[in-house]
PDB file of N, CA and C in Angstrom:
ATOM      1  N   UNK A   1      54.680  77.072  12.113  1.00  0.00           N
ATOM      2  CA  UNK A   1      54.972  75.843  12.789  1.00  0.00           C
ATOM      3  C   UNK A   1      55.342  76.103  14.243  1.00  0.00           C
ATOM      4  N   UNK A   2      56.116  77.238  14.678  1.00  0.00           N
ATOM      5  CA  UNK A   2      56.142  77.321  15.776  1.00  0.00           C
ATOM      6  C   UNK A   2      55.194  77.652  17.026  1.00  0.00           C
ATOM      7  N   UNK A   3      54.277  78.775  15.951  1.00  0.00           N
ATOM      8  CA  UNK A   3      53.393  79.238  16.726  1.00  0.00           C
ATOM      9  C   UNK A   3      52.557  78.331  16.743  1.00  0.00           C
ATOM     10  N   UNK A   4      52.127  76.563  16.400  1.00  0.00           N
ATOM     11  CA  UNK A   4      51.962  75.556  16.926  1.00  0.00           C
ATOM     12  C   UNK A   4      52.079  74.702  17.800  1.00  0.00           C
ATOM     13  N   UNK A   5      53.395  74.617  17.932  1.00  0.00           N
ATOM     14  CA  UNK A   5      54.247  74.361  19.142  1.00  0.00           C
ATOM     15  C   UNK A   5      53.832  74.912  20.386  1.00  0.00           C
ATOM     16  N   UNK A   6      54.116  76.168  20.053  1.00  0.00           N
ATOM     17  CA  UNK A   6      54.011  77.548  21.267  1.00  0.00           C
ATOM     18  C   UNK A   6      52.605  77.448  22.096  1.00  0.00           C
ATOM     19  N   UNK A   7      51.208  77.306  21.545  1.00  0.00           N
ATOM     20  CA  UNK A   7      49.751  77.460  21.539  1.00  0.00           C
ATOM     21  C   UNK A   7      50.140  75.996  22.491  1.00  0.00           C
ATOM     22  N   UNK A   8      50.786  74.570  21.923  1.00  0.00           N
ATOM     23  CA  UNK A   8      50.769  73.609  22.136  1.00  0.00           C
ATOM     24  C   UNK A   8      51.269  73.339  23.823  1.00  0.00           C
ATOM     25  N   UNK A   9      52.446  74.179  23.940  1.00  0.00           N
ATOM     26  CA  UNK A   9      52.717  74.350  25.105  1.00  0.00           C
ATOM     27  C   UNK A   9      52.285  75.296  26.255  1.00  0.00           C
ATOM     28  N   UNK A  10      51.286  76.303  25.557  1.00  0.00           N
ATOM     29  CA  UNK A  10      50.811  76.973  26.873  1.00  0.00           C
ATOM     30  C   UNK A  10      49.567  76.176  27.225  1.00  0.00           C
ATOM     31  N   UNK A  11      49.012  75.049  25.609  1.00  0.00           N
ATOM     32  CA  UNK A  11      47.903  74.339  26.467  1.00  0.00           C
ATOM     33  C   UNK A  11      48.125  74.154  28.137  1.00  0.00           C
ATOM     34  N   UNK A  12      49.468  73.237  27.914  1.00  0.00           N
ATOM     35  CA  UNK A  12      50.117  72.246  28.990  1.00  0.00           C
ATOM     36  C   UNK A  12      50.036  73.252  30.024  1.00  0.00           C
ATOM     37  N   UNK A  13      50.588  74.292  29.862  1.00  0.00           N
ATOM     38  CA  UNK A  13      51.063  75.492  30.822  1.00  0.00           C
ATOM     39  C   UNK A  13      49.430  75.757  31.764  1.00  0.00           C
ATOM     40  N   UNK A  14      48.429  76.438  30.893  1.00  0.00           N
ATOM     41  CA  UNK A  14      47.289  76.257  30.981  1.00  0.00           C
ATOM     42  C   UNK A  14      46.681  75.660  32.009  1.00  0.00           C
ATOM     43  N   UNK A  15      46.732  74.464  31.585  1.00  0.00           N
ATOM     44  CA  UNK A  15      45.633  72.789  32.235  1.00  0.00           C
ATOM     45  C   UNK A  15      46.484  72.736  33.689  1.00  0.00           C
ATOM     46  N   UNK A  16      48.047  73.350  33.695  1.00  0.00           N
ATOM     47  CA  UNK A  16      48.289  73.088  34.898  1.00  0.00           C
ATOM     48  C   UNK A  16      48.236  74.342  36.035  1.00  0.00           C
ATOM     49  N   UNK A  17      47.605  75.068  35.662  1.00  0.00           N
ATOM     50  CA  UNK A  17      47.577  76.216  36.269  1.00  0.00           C
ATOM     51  C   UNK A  17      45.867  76.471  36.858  1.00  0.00           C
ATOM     52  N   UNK A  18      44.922  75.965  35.438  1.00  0.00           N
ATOM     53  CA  UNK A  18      43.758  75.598  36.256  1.00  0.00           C
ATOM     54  C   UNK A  18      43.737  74.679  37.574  1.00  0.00           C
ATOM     55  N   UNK A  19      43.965  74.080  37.120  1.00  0.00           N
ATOM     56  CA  UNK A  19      44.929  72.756  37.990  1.00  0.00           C
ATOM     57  C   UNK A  19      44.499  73.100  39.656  1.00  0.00           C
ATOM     58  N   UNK A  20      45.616  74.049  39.028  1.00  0.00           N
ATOM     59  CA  UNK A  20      46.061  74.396  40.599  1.00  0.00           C
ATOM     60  C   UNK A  20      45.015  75.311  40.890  1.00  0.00           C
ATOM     61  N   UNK A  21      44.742  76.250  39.964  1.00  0.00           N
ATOM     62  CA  UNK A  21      43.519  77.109  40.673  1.00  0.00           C
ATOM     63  C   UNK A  21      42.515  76.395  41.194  1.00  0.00           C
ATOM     64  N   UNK A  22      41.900  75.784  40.564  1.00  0.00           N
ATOM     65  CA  UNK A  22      40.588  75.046  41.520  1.00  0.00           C
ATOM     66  C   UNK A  22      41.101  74.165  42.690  1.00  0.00           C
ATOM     67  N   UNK A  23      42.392  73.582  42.815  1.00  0.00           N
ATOM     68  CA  UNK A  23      42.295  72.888  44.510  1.00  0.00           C
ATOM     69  C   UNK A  23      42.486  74.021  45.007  1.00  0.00           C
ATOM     70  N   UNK A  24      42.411  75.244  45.274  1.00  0.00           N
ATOM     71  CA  UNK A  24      42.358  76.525  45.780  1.00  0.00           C
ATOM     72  C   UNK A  24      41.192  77.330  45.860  1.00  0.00           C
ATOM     73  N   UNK A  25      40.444  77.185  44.854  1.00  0.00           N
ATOM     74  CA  UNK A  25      39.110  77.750  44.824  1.00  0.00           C
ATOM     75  C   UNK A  25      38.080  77.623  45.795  1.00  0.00           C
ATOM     76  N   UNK A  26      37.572  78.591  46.496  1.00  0.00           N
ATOM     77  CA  UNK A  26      36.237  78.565  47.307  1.00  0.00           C
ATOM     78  C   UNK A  26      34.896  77.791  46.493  1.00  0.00           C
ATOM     79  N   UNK A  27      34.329  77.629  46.856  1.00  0.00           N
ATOM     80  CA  UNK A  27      33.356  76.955  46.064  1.00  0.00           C
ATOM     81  C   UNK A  27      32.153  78.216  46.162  1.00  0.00           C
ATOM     82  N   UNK A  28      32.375  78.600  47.431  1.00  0.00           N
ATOM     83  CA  UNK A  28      31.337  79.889  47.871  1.00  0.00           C
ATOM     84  C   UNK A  28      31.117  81.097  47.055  1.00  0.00           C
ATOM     85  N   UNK A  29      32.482  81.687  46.737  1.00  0.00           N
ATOM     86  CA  UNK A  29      32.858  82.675  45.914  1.00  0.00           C
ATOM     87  C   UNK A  29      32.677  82.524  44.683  1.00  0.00           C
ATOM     88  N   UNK A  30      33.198  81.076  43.975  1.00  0.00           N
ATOM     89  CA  UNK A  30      33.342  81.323  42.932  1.00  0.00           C
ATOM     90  C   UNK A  30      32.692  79.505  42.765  1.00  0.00           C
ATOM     91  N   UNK A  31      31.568  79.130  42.283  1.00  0.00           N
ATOM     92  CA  UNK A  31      31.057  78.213  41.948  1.00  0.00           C
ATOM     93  C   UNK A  31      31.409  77.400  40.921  1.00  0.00           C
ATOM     94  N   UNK A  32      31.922  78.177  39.497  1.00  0.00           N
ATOM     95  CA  UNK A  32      31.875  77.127  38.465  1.00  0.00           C
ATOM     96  C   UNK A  32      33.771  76.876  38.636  1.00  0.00           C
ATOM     97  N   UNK A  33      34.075  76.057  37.989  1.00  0.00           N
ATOM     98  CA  UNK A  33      35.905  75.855  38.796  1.00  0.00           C
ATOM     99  C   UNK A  33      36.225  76.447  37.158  1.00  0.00           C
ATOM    100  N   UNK A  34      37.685  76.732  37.407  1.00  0.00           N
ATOM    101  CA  UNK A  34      38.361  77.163  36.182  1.00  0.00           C
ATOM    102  C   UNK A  34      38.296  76.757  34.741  1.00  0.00           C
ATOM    103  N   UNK A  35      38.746  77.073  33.837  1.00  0.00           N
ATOM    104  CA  UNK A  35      38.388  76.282  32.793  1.00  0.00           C
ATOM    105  C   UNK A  35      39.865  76.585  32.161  1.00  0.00           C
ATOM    106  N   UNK A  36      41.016  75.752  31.627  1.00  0.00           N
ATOM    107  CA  UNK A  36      41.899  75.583  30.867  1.00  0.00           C
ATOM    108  C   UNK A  36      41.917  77.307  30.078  1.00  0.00           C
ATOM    109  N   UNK A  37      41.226  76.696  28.850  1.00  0.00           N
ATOM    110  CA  UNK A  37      40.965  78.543  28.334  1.00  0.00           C
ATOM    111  C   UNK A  37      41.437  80.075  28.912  1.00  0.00           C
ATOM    112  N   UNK A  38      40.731  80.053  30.633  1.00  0.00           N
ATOM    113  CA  UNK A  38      40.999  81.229  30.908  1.00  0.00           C
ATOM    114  C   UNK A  38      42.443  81.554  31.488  1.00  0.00           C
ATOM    115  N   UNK A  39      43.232  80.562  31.568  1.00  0.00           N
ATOM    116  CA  UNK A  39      44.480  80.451  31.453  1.00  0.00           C
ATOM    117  C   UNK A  39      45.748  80.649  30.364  1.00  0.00           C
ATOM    118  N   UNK A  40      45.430  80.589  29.731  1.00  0.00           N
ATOM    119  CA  UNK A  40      46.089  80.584  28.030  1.00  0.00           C
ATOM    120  C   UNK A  40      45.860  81.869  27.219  1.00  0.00           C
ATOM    121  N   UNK A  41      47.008  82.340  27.510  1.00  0.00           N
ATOM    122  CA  UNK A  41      46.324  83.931  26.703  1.00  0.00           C
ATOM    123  C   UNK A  41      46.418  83.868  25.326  1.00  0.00           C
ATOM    124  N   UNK A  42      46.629  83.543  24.226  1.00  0.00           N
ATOM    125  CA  UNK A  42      46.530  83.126  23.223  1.00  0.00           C
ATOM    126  C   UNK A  42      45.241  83.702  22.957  1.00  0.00           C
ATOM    127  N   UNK A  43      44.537  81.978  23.174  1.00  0.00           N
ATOM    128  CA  UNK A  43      43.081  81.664  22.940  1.00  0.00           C
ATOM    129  C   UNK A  43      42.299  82.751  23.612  1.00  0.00           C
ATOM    130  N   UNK A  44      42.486  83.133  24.624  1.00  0.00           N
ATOM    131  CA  UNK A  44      41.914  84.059  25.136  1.00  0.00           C
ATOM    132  C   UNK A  44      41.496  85.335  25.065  1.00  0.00           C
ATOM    133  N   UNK A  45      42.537  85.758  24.025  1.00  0.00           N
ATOM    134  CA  UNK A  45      42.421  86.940  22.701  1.00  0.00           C
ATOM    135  C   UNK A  45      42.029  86.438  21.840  1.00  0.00           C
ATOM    136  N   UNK A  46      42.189  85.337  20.934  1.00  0.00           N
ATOM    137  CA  UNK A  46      41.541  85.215  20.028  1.00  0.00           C
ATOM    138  C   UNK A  46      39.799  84.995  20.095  1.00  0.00           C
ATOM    139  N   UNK A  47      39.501  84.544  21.718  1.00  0.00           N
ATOM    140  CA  UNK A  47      37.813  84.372  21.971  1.00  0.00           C
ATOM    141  C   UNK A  47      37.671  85.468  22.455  1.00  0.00           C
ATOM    142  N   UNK A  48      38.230  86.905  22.847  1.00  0.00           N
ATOM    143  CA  UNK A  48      37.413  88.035  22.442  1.00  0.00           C
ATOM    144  C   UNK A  48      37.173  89.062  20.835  1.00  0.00           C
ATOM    145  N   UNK A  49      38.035  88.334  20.015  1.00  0.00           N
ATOM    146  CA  UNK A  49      38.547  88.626  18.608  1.00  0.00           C
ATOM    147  C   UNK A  49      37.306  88.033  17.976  1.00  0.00           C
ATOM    148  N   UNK A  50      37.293  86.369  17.928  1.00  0.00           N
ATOM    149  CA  UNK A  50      35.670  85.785  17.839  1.00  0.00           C
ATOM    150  C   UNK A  50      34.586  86.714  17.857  1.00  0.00           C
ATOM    151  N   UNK A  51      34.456  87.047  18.939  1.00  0.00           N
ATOM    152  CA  UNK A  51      33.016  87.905  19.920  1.00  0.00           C
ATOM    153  C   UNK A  51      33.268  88.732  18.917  1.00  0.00           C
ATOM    154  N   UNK A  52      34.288  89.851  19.170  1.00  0.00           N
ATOM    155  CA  UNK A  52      33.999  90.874  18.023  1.00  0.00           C
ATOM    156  C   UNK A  52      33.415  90.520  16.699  1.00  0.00           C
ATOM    157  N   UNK A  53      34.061  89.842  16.215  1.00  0.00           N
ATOM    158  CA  UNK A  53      33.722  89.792  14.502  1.00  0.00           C
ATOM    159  C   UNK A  53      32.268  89.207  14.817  1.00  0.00           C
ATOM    160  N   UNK A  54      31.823  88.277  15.311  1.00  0.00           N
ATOM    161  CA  UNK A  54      30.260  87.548  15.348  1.00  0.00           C
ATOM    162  C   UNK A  54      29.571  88.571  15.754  1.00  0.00           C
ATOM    163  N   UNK A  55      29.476  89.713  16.685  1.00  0.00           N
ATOM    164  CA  UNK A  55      29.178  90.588  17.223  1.00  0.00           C
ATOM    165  C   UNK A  55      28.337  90.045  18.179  1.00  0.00           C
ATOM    166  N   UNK A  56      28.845  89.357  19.170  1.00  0.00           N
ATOM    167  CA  UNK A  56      28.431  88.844  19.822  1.00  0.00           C
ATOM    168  C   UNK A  56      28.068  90.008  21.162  1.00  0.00           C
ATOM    169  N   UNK A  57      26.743  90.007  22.208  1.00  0.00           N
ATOM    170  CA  UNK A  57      26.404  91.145  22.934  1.00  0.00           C
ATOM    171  C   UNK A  57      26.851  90.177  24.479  1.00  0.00           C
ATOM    172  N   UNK A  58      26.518  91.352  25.372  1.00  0.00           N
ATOM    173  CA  UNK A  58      27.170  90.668  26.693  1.00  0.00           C
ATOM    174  C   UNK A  58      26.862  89.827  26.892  1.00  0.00           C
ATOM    175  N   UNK A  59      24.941  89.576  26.596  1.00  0.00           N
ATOM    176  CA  UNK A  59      24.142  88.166  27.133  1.00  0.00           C
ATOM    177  C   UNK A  59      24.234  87.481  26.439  1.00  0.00           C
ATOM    178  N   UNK A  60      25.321  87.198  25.516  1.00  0.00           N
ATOM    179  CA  UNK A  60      25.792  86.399  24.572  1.00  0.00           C
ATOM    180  C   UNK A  60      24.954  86.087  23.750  1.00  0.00           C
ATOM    181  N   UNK A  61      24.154  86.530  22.741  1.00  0.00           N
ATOM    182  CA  UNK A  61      23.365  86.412  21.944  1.00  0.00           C
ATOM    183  C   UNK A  61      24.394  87.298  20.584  1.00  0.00           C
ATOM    184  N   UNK A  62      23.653  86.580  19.785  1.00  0.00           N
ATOM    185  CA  UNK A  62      24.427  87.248  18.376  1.00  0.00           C
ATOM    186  C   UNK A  62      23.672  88.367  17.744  1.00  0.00           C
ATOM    187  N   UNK A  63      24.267  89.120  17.190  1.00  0.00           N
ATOM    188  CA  UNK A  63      23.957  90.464  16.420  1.00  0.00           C
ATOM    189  C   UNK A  63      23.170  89.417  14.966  1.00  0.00           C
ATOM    190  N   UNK A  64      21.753  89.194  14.555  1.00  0.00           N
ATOM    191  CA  UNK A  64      20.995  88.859  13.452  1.00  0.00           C
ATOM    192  C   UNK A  64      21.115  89.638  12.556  1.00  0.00           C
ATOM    193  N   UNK A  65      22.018  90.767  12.154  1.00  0.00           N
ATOM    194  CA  UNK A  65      22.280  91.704  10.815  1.00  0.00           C
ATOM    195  C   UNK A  65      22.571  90.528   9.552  1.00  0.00           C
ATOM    196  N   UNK A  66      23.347  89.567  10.264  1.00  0.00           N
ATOM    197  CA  UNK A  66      24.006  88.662   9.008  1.00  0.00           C
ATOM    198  C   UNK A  66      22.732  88.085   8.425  1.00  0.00           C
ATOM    199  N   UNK A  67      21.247  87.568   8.837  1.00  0.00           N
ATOM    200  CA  UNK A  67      20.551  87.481   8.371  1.00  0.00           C
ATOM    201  C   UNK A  67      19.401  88.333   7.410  1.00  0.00           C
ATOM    202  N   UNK A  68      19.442  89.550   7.525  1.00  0.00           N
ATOM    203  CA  UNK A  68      19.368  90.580   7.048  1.00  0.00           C
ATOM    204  C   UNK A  68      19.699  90.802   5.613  1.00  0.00           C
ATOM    205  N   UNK A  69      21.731  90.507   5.624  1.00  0.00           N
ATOM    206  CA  UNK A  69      22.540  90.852   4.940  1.00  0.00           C
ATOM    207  C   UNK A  69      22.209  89.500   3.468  1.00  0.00           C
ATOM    208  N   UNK A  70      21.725  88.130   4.111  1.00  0.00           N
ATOM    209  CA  UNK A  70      21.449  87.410   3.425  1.00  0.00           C
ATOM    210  C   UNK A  70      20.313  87.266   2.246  1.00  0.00           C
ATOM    211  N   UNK A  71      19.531  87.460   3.295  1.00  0.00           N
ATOM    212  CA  UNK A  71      18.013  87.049   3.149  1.00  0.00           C
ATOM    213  C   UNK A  71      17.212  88.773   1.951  1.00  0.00           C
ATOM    214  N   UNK A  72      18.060  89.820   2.880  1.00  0.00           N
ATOM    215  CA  UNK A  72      16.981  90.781   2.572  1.00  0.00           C
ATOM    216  C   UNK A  72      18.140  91.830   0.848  1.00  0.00           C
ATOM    217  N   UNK A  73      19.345  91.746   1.407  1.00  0.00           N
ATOM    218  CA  UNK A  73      20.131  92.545   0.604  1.00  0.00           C
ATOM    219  C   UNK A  73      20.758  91.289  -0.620  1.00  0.00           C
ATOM    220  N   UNK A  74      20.566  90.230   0.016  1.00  0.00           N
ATOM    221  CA  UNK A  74      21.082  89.222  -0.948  1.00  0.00           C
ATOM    222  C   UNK A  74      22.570  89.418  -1.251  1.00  0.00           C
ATOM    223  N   UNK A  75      23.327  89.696  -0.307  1.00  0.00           N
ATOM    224  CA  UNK A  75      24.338  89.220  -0.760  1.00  0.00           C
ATOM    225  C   UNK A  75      25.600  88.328  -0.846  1.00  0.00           C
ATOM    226  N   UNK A  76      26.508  88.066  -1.404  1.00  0.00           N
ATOM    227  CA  UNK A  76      27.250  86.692  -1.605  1.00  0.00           C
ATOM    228  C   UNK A  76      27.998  86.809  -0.059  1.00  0.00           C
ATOM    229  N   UNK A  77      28.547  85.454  -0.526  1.00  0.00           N
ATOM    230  CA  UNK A  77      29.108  84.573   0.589  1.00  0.00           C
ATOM    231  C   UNK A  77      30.537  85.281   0.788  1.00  0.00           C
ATOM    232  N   UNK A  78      31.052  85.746  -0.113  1.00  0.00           N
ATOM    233  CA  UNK A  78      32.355  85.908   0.244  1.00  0.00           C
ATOM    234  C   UNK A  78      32.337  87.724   0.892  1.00  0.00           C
ATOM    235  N   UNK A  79      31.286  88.466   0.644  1.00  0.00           N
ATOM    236  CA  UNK A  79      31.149  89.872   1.078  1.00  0.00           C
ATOM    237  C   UNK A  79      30.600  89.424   2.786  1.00  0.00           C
ATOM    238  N   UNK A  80      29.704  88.656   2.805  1.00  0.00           N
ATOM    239  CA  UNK A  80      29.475  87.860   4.214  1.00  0.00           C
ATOM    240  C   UNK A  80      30.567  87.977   5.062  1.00  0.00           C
ATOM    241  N   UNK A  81      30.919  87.444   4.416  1.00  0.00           N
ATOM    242  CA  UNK A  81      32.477  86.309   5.597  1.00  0.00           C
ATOM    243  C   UNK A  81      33.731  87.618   5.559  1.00  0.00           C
ATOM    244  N   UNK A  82      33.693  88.339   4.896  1.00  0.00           N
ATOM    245  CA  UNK A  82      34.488  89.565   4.756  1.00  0.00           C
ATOM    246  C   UNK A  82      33.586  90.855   6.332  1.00  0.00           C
ATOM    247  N   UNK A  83      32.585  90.828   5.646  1.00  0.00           N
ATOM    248  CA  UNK A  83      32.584  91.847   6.494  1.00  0.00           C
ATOM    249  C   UNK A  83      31.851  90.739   8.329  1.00  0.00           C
ATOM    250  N   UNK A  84      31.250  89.855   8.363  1.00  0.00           N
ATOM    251  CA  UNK A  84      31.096  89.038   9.605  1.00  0.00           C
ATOM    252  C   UNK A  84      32.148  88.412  10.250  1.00  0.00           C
ATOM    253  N   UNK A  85      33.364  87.651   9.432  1.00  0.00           N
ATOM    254  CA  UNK A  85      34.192  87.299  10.019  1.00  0.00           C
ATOM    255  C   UNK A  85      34.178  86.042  10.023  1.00  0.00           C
ATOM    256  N   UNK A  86      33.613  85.711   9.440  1.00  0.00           N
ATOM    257  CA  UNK A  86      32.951  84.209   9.151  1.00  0.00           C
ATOM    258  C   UNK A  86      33.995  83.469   8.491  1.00  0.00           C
TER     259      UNK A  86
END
C-alpha cells in the first residue's frame, strides 16, 4: 500500500520536473520534449526490467524465440511466462 502511495507521489514529483525541463529545453538539441517517465525512477527501472525479460534489442524489436518456444517445442503457458516474463 505504500509503495502505492510512494510510485503515486513521484508521479506528481515527475510531471513537475518534466515540467520544468521542457520550458528549458532547446528545441535544436534535443527535439522530442521530456516525457513524465524519464523522470520517475521507479518506472524507469522497471522499463529497463520489461526490456530485459521481453528481450527486447536496441532497435527495439523483440527477440521471436517465444514463438519458437510455442509453435515449434510446444510448450505450456505457464513455462512461457516463467522463462519470457510474460
Amino acid at each position: 500500500m505504500n509503495e502505492g502511495r510512494d510510485r503515486g507521489l513521484w508521479f506528481h514529483t515527475a510531471a513537475i520536473e518534466a515540467t520544468l525541463a521542457n520550458t528549458v529545453r532547446d528545441p535544436k538539441k534535443k527535439r522530442k520534449p521530456w516525457k513524465t517517465i524519464e523522470f520517475h525512477p521507479w518506472e524507469e527501472n522497471d522499463k529497463r526490467e520489461r526490456d530485459k525479460r521481453t528481450r527486447r534489442k536496441a532497435d527495439g524489436k523483440v527477440d521471436v524465440s517465444i514463438l519458437k518456444a510455442v509453435f515449434v517445442d510446444r510448450r505450456g503457458l505457464s513455462e512461457i511466462e516463467d522463462e519470457f516474463g510474460i
